[in-house]
Protein backbone atom coordinates (compact mmCIF):
# COMPACT_ATOMS: atom_id res chain seq x y z
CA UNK A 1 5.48 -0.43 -5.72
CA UNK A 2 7.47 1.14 -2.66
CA UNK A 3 7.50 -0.25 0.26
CA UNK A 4 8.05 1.60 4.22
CA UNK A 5 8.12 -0.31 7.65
CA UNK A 6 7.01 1.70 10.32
CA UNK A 7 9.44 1.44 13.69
CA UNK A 8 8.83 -1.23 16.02
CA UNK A 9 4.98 -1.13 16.92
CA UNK A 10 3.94 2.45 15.62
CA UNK A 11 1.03 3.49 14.18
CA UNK A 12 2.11 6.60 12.36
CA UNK A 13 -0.61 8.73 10.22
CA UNK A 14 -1.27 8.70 6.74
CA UNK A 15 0.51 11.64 6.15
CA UNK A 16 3.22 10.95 8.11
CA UNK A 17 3.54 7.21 6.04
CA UNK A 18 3.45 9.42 2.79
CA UNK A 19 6.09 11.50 3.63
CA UNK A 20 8.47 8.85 4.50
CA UNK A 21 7.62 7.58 0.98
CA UNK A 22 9.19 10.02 -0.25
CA UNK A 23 12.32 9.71 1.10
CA UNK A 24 15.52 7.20 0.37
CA UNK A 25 13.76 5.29 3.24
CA UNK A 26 11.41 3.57 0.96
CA UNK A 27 12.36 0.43 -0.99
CA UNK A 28 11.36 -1.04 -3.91
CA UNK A 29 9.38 -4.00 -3.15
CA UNK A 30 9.30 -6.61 -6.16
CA UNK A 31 8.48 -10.37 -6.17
CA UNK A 32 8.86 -12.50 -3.15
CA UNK A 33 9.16 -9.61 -0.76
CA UNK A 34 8.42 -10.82 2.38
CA UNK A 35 6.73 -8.31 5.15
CA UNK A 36 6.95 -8.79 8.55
CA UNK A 37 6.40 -9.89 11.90
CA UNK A 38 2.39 -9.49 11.35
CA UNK A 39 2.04 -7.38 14.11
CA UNK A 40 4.19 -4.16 12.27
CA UNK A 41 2.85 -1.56 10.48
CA UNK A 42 4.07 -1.36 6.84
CA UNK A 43 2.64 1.59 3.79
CA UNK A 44 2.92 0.60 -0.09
CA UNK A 45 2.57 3.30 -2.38
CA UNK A 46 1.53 1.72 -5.89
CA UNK A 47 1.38 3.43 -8.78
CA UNK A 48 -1.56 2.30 -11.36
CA UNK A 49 -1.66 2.96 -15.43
CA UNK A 50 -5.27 2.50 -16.04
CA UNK A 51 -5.50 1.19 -19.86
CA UNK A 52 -8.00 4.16 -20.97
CA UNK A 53 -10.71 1.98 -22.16
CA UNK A 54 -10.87 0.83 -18.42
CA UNK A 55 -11.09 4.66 -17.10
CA UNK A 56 -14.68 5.16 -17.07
CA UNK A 57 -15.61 1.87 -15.32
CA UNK A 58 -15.37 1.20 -11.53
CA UNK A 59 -13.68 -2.11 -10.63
CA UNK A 60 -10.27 -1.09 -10.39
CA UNK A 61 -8.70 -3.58 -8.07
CA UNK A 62 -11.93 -3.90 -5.89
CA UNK A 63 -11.29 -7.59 -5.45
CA UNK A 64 -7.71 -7.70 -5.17
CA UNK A 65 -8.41 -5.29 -1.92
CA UNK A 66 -11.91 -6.93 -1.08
CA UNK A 67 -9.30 -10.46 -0.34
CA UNK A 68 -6.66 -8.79 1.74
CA UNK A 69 -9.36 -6.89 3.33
CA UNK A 70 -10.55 -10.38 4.53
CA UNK A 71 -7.90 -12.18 5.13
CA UNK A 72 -6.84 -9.29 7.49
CA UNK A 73 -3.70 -8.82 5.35
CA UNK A 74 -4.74 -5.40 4.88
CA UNK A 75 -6.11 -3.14 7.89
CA UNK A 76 -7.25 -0.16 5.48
CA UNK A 77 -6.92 1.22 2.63
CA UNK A 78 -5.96 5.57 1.49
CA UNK A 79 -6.27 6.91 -2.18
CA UNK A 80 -4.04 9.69 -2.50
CA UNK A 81 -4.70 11.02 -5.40
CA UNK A 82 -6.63 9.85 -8.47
């Protein structure tokens, strides 16, 4: 998972987010990694392996995303690419 904090209070686009992503800006983010203050805007890129037993069923992460949905850790949600 890579991690990018947009500066101070922006809102930048998708597409700007993704190309930052893919620059030496982005960090690895592993265990403990704390984000922060609430009120920034930060982009994860995560990378799935989907066993493929699993590929032709639809529940992929649905409740991980349905919880920070709700607990408004998570504003919204972009698939890139499947």
């Amino acid at each position: 998972m890579e991690h990018w904090p947009a500066q101070g209070m922006t809102k930048p686009t998708f597409d700007e987010a993704m190309a930052q992503l893919n620059t030496p800006r982005a960090a690895l983010v592993e265990k403990g990694f704390k984000f922060g203050p609430s009120w920034t805007n930060h982009w994860l890129r995560v990378n799935l392996r989907i066993p493929e037993q699993f590929r032709d069923r639809e529940v992929i992460c649905e409740h991980m995303i349905q919880t920070l949905l709700t607990d408004k850790q998570l504003s919204s949600i972009h698939f890139a690419k499947p």
